[in-house]
C-alpha atoms as a PDB file:
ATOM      1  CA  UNK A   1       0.000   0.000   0.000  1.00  0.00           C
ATOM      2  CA  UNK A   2       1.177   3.209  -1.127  1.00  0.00           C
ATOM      3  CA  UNK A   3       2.246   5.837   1.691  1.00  0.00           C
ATOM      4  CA  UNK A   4      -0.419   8.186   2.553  1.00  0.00           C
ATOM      5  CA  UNK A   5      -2.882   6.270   1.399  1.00  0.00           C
ATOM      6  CA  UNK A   6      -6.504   5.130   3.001  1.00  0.00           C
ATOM      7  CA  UNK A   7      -7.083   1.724   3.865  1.00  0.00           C
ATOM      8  CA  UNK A   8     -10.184   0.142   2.512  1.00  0.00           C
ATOM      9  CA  UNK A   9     -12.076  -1.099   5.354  1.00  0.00           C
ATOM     10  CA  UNK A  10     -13.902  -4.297   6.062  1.00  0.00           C
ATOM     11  CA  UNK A  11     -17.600  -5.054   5.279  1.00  0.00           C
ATOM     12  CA  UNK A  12     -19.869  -6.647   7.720  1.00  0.00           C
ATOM     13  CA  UNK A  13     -18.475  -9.849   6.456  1.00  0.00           C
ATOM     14  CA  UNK A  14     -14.951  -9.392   6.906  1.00  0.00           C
ATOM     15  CA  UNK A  15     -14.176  -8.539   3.306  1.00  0.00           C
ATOM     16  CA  UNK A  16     -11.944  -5.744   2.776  1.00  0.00           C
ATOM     17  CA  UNK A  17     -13.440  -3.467  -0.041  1.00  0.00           C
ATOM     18  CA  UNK A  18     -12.278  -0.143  -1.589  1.00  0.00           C
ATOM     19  CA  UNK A  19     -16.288   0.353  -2.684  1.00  0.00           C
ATOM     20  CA  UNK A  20     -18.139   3.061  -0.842  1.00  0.00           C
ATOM     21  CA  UNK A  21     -20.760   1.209   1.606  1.00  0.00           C
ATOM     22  CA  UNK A  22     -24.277   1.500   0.526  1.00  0.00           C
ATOM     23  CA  UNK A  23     -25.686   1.110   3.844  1.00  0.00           C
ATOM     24  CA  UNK A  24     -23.364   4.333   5.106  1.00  0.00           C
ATOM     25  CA  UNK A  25     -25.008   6.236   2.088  1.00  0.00           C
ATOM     26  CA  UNK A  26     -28.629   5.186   3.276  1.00  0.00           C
ATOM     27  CA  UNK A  27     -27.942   6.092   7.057  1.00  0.00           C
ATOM     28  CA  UNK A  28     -26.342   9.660   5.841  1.00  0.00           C
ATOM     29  CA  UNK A  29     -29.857  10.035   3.988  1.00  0.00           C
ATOM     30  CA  UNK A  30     -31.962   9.087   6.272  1.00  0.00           C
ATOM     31  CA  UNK A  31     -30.152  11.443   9.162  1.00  0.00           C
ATOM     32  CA  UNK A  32     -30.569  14.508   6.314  1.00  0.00           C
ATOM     33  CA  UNK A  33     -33.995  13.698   5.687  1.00  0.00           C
ATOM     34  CA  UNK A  34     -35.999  16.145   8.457  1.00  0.00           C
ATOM     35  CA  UNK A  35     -39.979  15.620   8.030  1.00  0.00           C
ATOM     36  CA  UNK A  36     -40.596  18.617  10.004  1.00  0.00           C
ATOM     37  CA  UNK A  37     -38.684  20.562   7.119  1.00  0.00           C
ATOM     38  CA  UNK A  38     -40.021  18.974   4.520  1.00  0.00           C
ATOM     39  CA  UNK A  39     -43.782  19.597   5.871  1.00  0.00           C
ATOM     40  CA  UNK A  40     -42.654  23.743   6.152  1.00  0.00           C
ATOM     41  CA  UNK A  41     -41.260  24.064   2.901  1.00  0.00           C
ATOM     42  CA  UNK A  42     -44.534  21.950   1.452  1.00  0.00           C
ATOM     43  CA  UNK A  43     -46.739  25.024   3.175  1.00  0.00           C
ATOM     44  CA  UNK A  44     -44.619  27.615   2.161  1.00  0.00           C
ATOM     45  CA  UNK A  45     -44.598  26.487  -1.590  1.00  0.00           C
ATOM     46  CA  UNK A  46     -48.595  25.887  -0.976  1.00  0.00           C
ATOM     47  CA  UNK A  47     -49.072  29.155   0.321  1.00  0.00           C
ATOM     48  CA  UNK A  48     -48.055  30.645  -2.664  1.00  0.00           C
ATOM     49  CA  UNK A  49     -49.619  28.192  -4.932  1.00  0.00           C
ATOM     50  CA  UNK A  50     -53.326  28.816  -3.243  1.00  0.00           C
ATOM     51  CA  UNK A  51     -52.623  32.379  -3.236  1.00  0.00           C
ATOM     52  CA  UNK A  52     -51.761  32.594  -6.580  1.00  0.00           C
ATOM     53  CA  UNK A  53     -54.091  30.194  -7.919  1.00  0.00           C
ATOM     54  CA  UNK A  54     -57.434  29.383  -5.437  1.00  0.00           C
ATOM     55  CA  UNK A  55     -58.099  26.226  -4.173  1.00  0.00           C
ATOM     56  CA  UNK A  56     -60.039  25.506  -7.324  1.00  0.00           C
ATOM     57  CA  UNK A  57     -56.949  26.059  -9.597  1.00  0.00           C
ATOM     58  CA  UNK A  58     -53.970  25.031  -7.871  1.00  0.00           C
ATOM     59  CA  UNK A  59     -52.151  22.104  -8.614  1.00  0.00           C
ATOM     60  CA  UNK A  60     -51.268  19.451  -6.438  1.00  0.00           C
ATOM     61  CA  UNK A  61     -48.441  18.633  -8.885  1.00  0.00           C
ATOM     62  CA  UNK A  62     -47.079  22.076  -8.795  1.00  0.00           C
ATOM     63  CA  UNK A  63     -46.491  21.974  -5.022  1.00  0.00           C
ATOM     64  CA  UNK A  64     -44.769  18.739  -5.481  1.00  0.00           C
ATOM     65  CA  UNK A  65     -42.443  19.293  -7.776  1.00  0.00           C
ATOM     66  CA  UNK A  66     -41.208  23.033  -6.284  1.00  0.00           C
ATOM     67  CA  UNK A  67     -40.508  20.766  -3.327  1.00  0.00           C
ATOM     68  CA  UNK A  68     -38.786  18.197  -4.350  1.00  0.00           C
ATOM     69  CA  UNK A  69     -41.630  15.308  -3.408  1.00  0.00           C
ATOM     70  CA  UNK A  70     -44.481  13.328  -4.498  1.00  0.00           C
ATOM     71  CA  UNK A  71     -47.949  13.718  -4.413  1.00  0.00           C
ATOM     72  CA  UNK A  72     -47.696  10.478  -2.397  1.00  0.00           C
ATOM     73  CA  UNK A  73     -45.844  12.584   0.086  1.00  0.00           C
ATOM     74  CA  UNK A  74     -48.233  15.649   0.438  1.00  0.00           C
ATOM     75  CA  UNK A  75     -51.287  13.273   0.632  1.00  0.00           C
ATOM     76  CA  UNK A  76     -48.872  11.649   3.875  1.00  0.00           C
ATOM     77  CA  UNK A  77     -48.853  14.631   5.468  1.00  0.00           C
ATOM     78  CA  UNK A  78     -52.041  16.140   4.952  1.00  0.00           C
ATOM     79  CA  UNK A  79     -54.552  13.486   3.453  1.00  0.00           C
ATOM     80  CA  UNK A  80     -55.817  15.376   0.318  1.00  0.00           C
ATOM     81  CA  UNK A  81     -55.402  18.855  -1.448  1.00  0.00           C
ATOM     82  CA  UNK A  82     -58.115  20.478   0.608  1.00  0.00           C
ATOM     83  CA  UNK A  83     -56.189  18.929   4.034  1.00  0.00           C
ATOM     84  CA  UNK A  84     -53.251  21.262   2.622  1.00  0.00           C
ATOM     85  CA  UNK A  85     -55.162  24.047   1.983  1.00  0.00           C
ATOM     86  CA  UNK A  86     -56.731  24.003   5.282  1.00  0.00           C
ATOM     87  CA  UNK A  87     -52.970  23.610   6.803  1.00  0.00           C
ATOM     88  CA  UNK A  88     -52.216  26.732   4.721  1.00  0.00           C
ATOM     89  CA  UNK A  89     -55.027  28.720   6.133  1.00  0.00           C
ATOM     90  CA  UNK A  90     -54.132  27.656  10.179  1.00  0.00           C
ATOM     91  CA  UNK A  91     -50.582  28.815   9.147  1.00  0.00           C
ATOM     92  CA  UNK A  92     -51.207  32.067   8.051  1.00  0.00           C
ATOM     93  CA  UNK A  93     -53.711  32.762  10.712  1.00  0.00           C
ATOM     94  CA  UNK A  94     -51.421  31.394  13.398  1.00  0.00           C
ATOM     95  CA  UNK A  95     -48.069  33.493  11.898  1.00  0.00           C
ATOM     96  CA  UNK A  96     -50.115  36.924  12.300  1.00  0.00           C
ATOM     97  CA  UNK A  97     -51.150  35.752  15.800  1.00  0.00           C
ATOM     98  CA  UNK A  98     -47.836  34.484  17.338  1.00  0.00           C
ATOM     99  CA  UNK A  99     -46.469  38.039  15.760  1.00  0.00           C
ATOM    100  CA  UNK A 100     -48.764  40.062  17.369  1.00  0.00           C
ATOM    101  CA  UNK A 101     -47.808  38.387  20.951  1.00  0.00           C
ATOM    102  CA  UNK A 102     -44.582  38.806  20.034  1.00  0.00           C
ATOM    103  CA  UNK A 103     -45.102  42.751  20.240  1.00  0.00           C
ATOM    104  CA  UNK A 104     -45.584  42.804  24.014  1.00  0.00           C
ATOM    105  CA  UNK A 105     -48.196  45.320  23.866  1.00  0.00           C
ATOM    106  CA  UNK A 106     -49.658  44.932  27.609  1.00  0.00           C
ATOM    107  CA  UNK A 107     -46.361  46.118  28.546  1.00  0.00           C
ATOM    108  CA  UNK A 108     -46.797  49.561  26.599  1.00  0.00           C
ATOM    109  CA  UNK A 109     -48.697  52.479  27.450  1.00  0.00           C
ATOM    110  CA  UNK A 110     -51.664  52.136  26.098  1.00  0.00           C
ATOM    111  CA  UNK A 111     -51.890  54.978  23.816  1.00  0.00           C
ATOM    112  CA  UNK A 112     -48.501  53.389  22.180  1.00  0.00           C
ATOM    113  CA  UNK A 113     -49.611  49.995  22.526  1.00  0.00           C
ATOM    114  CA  UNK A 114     -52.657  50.993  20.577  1.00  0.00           C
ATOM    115  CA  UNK A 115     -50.443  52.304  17.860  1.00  0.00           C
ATOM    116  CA  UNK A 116     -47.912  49.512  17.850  1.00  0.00           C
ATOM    117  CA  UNK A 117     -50.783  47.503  17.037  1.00  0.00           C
ATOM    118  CA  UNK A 118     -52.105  49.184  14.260  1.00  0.00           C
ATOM    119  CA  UNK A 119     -48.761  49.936  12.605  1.00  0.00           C
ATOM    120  CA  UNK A 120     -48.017  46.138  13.100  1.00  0.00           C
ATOM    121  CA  UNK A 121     -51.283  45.408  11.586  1.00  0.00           C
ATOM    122  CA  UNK A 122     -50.564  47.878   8.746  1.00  0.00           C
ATOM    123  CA  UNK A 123     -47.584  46.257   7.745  1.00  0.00           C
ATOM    124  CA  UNK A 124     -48.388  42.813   8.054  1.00  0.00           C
ATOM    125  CA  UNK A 125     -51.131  43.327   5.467  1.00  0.00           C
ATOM    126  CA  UNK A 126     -49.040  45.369   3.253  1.00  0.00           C
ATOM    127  CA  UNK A 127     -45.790  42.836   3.103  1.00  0.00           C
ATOM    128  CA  UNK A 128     -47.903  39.238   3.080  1.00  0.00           C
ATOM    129  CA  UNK A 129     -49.982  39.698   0.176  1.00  0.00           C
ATOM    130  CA  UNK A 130     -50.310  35.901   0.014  1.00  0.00           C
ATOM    131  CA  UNK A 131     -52.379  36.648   3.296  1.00  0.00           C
ATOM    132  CA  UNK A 132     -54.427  39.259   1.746  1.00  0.00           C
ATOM    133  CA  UNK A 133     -55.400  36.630  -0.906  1.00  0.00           C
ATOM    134  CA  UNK A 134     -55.986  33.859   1.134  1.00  0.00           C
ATOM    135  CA  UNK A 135     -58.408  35.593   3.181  1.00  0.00           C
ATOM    136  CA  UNK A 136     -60.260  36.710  -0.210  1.00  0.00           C
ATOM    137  CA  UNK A 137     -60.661  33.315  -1.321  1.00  0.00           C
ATOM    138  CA  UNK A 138     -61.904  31.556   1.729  1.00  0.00           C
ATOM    139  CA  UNK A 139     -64.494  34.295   1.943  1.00  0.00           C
ATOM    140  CA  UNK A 140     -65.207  33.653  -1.621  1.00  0.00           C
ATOM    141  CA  UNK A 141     -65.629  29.845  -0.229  1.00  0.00           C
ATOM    142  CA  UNK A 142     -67.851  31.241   2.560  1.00  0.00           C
ATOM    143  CA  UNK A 143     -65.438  30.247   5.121  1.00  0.00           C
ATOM    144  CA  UNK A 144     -65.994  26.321   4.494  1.00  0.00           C
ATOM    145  CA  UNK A 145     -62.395  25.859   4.473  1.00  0.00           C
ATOM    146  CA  UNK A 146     -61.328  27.505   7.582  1.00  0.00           C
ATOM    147  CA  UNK A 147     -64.396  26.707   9.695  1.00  0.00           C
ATOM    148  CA  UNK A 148     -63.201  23.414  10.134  1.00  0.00           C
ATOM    149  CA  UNK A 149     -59.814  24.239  11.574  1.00  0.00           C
ATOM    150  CA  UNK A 150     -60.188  23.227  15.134  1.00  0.00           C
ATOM    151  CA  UNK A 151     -57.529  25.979  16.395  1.00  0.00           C
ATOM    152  CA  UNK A 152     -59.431  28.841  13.916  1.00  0.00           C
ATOM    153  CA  UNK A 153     -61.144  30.460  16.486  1.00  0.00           C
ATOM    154  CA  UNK A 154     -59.236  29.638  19.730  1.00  0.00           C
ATOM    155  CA  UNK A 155     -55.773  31.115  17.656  1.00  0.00           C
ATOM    156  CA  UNK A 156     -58.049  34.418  16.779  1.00  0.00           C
ATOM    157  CA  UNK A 157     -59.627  35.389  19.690  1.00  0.00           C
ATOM    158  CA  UNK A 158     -56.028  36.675  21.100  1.00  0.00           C
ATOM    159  CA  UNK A 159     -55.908  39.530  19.020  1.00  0.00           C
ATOM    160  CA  UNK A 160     -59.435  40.366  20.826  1.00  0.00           C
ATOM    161  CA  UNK A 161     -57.878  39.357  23.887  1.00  0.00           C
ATOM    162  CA  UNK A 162     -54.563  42.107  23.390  1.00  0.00           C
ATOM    163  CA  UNK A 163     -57.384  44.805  22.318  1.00  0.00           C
ATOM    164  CA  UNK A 164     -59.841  44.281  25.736  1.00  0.00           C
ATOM    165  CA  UNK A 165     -56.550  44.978  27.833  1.00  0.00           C
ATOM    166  CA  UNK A 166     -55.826  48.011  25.867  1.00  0.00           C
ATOM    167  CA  UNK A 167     -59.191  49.533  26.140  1.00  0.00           C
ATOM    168  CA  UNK A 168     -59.525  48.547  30.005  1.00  0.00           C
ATOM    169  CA  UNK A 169     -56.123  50.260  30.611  1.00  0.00           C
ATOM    170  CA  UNK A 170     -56.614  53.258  28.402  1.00  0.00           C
ATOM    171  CA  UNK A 171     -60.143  53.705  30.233  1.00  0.00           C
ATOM    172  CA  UNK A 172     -58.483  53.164  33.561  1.00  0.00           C
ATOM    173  CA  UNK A 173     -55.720  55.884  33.010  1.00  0.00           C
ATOM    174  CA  UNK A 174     -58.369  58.420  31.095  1.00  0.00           C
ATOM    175  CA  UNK A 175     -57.109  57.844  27.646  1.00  0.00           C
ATOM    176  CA  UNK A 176     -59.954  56.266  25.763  1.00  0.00           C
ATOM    177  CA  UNK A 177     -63.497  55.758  25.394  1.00  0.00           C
ATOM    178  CA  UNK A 178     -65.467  53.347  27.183  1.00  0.00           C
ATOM    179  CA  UNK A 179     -68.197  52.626  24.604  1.00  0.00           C
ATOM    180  CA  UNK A 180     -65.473  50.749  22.103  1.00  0.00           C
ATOM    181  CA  UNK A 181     -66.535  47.051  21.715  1.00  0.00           C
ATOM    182  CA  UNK A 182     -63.190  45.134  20.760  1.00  0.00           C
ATOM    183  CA  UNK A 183     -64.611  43.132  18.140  1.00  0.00           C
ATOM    184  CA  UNK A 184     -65.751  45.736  16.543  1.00  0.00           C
ATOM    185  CA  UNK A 185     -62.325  47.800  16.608  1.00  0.00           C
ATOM    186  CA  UNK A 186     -60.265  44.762  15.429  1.00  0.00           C
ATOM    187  CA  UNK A 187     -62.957  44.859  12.259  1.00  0.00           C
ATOM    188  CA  UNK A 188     -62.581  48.766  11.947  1.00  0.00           C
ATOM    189  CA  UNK A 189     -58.248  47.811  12.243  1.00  0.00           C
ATOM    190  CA  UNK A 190     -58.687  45.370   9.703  1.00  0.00           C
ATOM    191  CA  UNK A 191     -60.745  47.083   7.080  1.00  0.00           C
ATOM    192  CA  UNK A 192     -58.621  49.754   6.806  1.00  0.00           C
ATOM    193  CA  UNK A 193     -55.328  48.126   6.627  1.00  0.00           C
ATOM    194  CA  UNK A 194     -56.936  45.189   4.128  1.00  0.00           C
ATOM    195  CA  UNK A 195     -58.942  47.608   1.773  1.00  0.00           C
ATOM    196  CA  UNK A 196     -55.643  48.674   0.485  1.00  0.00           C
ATOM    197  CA  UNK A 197     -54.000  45.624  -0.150  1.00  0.00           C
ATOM    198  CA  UNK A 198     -57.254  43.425  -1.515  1.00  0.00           C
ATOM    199  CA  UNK A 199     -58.356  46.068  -3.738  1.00  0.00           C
ATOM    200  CA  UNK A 200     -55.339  47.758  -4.547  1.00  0.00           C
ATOM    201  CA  UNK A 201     -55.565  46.676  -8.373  1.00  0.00           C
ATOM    202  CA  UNK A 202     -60.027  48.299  -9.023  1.00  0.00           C
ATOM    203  CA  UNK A 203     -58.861  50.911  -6.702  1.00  0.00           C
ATOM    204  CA  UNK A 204     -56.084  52.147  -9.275  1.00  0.00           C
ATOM    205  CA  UNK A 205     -58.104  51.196 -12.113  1.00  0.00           C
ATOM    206  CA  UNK A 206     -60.563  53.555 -11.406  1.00  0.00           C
ATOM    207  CA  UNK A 207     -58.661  56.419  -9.384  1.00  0.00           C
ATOM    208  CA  UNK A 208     -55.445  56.129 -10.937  1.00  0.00           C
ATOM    209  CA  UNK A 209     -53.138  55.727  -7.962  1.00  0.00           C
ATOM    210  CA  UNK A 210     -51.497  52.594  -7.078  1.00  0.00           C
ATOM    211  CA  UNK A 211     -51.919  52.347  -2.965  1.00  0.00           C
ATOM    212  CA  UNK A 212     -48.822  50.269  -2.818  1.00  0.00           C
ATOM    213  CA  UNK A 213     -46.136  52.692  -4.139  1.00  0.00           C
ATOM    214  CA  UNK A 214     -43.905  53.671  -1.455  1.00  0.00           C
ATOM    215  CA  UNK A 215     -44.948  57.436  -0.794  1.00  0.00           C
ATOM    216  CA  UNK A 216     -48.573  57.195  -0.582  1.00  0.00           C
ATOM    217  CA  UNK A 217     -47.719  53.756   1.325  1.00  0.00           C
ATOM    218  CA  UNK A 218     -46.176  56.209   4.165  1.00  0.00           C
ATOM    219  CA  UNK A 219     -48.974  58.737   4.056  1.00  0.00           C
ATOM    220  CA  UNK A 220     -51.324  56.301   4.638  1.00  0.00           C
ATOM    221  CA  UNK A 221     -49.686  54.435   7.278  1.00  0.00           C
ATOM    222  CA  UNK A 222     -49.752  57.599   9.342  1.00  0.00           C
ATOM    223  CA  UNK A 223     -53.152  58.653   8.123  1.00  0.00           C
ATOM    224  CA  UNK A 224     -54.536  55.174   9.822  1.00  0.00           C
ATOM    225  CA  UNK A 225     -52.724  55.147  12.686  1.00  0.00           C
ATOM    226  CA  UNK A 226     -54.249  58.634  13.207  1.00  0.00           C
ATOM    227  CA  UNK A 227     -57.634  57.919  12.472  1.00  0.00           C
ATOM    228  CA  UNK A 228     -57.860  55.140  15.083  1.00  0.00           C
ATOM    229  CA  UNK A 229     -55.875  56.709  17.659  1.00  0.00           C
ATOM    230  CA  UNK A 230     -58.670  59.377  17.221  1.00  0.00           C
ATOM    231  CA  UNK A 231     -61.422  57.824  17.416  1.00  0.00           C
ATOM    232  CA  UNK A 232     -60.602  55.798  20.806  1.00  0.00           C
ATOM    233  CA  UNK A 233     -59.100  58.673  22.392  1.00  0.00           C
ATOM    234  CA  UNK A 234     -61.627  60.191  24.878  1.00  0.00           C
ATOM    235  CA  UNK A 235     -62.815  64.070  24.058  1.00  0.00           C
ATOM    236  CA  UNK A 236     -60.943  66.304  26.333  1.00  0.00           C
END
């Protein structure tokens, strides 16, 4: 054997073989192989798929082959194409959720807690237009979809949760109103910062201004965050 060079190693039998071992190639592959992965980057591709395309019009096919699977493997982890859209739709709704916890808002005053909120809620809408389209097309569905998603309503009911402690604080300290229901200032939230996303394409149809381009995307930011802040402010 030349210096410097490897010895070939022994199979399970004894027999020395320069060959590389099958079985070691297998192991490595099945120690990259991370389901929990592969099941994210299945709902991200989905995500845009749906978005792009409806539940109606998106392919199953598609998603599997921008993933690198099967459509043996999608129907594994979520049982058919509407199983996957319905995982899409808990996602989405879950990633705005966990986001707005993550802002911490019961620990701001509650004038600035009210507008972290709505900036938060501005921007979210504004940068995940995937989200914007989703929630179009499971309305368009009549929420038959997303209605069976047994964390739907348990996941959603924070955001009313973070908005009942705002108004109870602000009220305490003076700041706000104390006619506001929460449900319907999450709606009034919503509307404002959706409208301009959702119908951004009739809206500058018919006005001729494109609500997305950066400057009026400033203006309005503000001008929301004003209008809200105004109207649960109590009159001096």
């Amino acid at each position: 054997m030349k210096k410097g060079s490897k010895a070939a190693e022994p199979d399970t039998n004894g027999v020395v073989s320069n060959a590389p071992r099958a079985e070691g190639r297998r192991v490595d592959a099945r120690r990259k192989y991370d389901p929990e992965q592969t099941k994210r980057n299945i709902l991200d591709v989905a995500t845009q798929e749906f978005s792009a395309m409806g539940l109606t019009g998106a392919r199953v096919d598609a998603i599997a082959e921008r993933t690198n699977t099967t459509k043996r493997m999608l129907y594994y982890y979520f049982g058919s194409k509407e199983g996957l859209y319905q995982a899409v739709l808990e996602k989405v709704y879950g990633d705005i959720r966990a986001l707005e916890q993550d802002l911490h808002i019961s620990e701001l005053d509650p004038i600035e807690g009210m507008r972290a909120l709505v900036e938060f809620t501005f921007d979210y809408h504004d940068r995940q237009r995937d989200f914007v389209r989703l929630v179009t097309i499971e309305n368009i569905h009549g929420a038959k979809y997303v209605e069976q998603v047994k964390t739907f309503k348990g996941r959603n009911v924070t955001v009313i949760h973070t908005i009942e402690d705002l108004l109870a604080r602000g009220i305490a300290a003076g700041q706000f109103r104390s006619d506001i229901d929460p449900i319907d200032l999450h709606l009034m939230i919503s509307s404002l910062c959706f409208h301009r996303v959702g119908n951004r394409h009739t809206f500058g149809t018919a006005f001729g201004r494109d609500p997305s381009h950066p400057r009026l995307r400033a203006r309005h930011r503000a001008m929301i965050v004003d209008a809200i802040l105004r109207f649960v402010k109590k009159d001096d």
